[in-house]
N, C-alpha and C. Protein backbone atom coordinates (compact mmCIF):
# COMPACT_ATOMS: atom_id res chain seq x y z
N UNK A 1 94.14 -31.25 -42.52
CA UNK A 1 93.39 -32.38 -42.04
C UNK A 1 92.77 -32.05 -40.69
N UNK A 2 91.62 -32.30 -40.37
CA UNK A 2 90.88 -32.07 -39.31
C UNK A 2 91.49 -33.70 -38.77
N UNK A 3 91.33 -32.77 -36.93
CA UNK A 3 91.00 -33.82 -35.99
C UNK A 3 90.06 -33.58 -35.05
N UNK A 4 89.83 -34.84 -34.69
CA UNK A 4 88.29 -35.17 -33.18
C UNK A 4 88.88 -35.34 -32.29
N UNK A 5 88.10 -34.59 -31.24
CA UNK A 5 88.69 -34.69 -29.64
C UNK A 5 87.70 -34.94 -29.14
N UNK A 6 87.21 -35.73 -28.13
CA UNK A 6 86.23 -35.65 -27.26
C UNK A 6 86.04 -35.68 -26.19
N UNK A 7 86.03 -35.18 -25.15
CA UNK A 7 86.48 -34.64 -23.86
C UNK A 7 85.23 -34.94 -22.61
N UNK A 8 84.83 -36.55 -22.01
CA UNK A 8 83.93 -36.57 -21.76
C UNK A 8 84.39 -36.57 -19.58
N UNK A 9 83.25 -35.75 -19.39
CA UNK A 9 83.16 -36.35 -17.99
C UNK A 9 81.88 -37.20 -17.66
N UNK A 10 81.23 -37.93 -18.07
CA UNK A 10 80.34 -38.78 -17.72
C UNK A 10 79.58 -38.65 -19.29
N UNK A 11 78.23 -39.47 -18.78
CA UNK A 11 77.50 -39.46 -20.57
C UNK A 11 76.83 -38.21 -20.26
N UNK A 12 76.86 -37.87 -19.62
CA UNK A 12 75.62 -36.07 -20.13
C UNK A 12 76.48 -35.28 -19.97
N UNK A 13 77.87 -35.40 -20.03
CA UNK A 13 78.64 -34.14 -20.25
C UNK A 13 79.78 -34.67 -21.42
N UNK A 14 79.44 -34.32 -22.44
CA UNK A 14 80.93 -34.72 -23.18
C UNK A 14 80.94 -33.30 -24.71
N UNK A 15 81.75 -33.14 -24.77
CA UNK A 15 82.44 -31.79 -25.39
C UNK A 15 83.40 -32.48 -26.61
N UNK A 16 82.91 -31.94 -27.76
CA UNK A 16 83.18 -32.67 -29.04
C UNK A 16 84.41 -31.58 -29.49
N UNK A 17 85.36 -31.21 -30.24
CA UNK A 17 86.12 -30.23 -30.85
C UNK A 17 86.81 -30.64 -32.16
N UNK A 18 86.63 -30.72 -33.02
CA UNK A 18 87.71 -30.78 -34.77
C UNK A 18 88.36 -29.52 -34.49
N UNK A 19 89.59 -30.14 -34.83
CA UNK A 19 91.09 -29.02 -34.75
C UNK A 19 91.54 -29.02 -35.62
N UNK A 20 91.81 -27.81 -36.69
CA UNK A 20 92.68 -27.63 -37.55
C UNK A 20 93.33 -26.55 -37.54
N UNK A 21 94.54 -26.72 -37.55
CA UNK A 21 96.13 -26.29 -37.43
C UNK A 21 95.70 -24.36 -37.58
N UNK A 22 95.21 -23.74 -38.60
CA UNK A 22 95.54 -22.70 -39.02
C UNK A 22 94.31 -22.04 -37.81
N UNK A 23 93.41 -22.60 -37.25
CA UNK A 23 92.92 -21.85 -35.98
C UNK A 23 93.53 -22.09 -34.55
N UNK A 24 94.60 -23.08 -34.66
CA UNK A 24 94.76 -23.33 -33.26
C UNK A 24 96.32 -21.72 -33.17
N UNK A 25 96.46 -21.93 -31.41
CA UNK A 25 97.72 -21.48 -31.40
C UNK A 25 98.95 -21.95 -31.17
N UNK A 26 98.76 -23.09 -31.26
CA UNK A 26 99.97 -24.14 -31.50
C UNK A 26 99.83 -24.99 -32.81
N UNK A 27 100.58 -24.92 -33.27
CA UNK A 27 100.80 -25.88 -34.69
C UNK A 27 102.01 -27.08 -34.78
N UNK A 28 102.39 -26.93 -33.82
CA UNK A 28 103.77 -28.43 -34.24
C UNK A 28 103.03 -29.29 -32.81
N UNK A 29 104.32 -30.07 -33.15
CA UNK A 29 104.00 -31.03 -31.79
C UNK A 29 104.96 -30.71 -30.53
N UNK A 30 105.92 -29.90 -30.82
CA UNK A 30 106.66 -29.10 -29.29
C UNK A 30 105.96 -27.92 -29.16
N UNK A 31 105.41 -27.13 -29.85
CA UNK A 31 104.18 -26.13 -28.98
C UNK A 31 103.21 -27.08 -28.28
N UNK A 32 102.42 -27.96 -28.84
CA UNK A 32 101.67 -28.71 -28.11
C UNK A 32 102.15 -29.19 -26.89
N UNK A 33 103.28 -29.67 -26.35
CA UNK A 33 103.60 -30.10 -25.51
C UNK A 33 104.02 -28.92 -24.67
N UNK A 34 104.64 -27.71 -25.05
CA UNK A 34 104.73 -26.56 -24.15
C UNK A 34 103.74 -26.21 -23.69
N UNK A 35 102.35 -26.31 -24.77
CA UNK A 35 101.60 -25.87 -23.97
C UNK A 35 100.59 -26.23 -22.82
N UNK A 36 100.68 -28.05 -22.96
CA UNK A 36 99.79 -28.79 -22.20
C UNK A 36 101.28 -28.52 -20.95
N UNK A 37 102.48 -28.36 -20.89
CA UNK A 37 103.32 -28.38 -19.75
C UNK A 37 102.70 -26.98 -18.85
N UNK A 38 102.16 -25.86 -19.75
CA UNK A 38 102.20 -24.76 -19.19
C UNK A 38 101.10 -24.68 -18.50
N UNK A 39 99.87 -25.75 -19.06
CA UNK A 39 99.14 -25.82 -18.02
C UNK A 39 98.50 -26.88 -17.16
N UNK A 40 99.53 -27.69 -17.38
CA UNK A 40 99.74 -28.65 -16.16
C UNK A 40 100.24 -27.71 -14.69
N UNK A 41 101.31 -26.88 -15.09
CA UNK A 41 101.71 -26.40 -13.88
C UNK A 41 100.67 -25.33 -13.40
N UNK A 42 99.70 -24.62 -14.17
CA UNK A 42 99.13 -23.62 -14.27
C UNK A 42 98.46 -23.91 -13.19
N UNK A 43 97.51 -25.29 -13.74
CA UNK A 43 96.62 -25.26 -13.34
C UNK A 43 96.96 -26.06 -11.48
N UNK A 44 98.15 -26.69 -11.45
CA UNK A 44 98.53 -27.03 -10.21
C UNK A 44 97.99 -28.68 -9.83
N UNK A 45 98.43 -29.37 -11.61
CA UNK A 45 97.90 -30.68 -11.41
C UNK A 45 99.21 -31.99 -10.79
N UNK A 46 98.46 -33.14 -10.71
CA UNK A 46 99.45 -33.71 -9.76
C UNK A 46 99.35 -35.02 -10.66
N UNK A 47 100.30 -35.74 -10.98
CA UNK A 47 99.94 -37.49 -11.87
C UNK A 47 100.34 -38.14 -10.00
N UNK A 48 100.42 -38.83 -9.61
CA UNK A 48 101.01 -39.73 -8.94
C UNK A 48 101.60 -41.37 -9.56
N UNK A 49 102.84 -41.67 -10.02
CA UNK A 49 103.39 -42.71 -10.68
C UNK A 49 104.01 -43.10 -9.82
N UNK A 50 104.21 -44.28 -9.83
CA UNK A 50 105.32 -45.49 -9.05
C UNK A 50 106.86 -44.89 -9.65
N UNK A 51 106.79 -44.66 -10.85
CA UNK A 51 108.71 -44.43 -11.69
C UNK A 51 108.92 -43.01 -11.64
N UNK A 52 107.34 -42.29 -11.11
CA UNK A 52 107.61 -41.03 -11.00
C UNK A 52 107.60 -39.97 -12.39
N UNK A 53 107.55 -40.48 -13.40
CA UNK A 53 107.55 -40.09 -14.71
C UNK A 53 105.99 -40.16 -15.30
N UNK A 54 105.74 -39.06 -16.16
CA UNK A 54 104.35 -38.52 -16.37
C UNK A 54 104.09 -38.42 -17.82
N UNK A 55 103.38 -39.40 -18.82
CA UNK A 55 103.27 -39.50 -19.70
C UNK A 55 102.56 -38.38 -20.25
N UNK A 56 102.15 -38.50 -22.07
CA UNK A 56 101.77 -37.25 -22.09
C UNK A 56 100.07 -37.24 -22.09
N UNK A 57 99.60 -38.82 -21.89
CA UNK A 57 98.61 -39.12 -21.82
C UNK A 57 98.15 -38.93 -20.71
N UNK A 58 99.42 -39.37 -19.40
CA UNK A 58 98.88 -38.67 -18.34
C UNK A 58 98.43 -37.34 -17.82
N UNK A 59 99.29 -36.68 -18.96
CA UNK A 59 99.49 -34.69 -18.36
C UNK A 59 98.37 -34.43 -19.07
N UNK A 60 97.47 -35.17 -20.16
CA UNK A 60 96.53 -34.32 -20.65
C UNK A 60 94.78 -34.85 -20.61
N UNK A 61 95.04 -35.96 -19.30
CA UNK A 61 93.97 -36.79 -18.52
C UNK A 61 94.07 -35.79 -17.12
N UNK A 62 94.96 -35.09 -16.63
CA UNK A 62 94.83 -34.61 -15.57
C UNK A 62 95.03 -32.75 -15.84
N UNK A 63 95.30 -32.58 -16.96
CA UNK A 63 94.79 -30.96 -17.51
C UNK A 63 93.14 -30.99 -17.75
N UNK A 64 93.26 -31.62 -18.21
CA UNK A 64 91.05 -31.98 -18.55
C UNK A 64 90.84 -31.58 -17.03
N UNK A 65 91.25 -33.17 -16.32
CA UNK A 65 90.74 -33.22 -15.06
C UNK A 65 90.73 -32.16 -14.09
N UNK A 66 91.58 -31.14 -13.88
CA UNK A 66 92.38 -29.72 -13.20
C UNK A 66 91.39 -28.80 -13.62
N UNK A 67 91.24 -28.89 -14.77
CA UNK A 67 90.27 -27.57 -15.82
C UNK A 67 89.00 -27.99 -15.46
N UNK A 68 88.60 -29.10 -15.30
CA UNK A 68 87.04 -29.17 -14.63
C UNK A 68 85.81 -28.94 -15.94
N UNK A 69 85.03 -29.50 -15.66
CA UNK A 69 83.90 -30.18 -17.04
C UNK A 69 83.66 -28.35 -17.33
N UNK A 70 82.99 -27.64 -15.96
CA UNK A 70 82.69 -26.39 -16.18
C UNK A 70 83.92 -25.40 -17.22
N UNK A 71 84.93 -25.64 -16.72
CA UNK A 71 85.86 -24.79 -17.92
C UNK A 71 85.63 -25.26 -19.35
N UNK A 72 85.24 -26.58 -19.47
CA UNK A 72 85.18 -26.53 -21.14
C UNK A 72 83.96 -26.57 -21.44
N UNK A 73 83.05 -26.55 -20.80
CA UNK A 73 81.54 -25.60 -21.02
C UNK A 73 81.66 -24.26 -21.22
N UNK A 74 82.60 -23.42 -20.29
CA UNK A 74 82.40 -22.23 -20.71
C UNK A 74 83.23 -21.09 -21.41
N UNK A 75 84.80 -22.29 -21.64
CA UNK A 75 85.43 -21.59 -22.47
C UNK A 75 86.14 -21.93 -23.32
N UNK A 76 85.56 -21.57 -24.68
CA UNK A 76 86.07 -21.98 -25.97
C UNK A 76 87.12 -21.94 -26.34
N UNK A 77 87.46 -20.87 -25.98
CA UNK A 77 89.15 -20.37 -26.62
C UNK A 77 90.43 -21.50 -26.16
N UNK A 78 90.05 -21.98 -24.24
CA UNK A 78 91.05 -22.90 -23.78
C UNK A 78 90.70 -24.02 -24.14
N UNK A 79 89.43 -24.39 -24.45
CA UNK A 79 88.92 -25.53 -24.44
C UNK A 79 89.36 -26.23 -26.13
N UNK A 80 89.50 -25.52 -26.73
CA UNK A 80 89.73 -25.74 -28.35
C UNK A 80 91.36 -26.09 -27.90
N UNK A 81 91.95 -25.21 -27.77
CA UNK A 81 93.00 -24.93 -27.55
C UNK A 81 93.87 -26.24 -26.75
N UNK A 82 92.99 -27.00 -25.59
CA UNK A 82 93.40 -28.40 -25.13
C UNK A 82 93.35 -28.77 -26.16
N UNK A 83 92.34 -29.16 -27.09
CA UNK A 83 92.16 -30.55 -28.05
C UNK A 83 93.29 -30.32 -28.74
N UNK A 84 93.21 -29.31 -29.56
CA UNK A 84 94.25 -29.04 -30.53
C UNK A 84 95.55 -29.85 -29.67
N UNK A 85 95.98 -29.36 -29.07
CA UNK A 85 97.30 -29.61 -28.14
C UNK A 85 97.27 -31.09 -28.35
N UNK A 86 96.19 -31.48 -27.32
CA UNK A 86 96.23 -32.89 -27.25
C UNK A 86 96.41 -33.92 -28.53
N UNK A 87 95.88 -33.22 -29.56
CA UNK A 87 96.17 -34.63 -30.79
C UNK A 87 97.49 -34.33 -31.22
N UNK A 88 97.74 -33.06 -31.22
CA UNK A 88 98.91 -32.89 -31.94
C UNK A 88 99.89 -33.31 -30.70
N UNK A 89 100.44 -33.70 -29.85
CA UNK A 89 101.26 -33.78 -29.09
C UNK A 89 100.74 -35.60 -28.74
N UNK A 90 99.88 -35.63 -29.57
CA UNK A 90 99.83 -37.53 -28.88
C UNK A 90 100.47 -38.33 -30.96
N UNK A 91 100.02 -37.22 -31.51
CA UNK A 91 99.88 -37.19 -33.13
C UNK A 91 99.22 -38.07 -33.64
N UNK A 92 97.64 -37.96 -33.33
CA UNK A 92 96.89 -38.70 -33.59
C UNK A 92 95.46 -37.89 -34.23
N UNK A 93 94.58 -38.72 -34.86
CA UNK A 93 93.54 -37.75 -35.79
C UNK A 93 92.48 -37.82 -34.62
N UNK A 94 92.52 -38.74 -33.83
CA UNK A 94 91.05 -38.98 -32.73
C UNK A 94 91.77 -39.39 -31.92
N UNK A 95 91.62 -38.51 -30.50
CA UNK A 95 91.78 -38.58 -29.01
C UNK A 95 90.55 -38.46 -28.38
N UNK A 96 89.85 -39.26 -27.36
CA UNK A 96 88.99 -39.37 -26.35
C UNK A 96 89.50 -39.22 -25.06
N UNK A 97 89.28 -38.04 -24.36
CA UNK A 97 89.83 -37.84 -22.89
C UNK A 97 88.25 -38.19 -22.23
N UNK A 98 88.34 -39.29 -21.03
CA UNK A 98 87.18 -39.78 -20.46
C UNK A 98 87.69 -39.75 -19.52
N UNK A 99 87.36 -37.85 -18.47
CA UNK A 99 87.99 -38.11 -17.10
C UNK A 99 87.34 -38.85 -16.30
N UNK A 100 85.76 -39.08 -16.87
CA UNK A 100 84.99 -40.22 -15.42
C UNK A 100 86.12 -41.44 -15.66
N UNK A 101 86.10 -42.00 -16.50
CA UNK A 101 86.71 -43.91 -16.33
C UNK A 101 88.34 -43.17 -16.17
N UNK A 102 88.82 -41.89 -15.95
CA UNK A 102 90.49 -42.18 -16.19
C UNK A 102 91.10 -42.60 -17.33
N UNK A 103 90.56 -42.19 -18.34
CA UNK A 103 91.69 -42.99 -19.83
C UNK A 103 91.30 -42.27 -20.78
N UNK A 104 92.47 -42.27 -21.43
CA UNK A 104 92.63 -41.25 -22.84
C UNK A 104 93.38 -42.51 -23.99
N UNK A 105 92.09 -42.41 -24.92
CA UNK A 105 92.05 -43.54 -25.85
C UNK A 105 92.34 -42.85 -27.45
N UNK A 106 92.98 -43.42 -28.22
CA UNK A 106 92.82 -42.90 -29.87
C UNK A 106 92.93 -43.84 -31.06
């Protein structure tokens, strides 16, 4: 089963991706989450929460955000590689990451 990701930073920048399992490099939903953890820290992102606890909607609104519109313009391999992550670790067929408004919708 294909899924849609859409990864927008404003309306003239938004980055479309269908993910299916046998091209990504994560296939379950605990690789997905290892791997959005690996580059949450990678990339040296920060959530700020009141309870202090970091959803996974948050870790993958502020991996977009960390990675910057230019990284998923110019690279496919990570950029596929978020979406994939992201549906499979939210387990959903359509995720919208909209770092202008802050919210990741499905």
């Amino acid at each position: 089963m294909e899924r849609h990701v859409v990864v927008s930073f404003g309306p003239s920048a938004e980055f479309e991706y269908l993910c299916d399992h046998p091209h990504a490099a994560v296939g379950t939903n605990d690789e997905a989450w290892r791997w959005l953890d690996r580059e949450f820290v990678a990339l040296e992102c920060e959530v700020v929460t009141p309870t202090g606890k970091v959803l996974i909607a948050d870790k993958i609104l502020a991996v977009a955000r960390c990675a910057g519109e230019r990284r998923f313009a110019t690279d496919n391999d990570w950029s596929n590689q978020f979406a994939c992550s992201a549906v499979l670790a939210l387990k959903r067929d359509f995720v919208r990451v909209d770092v202008a408004e802050n919210l990741v919708s499905y």
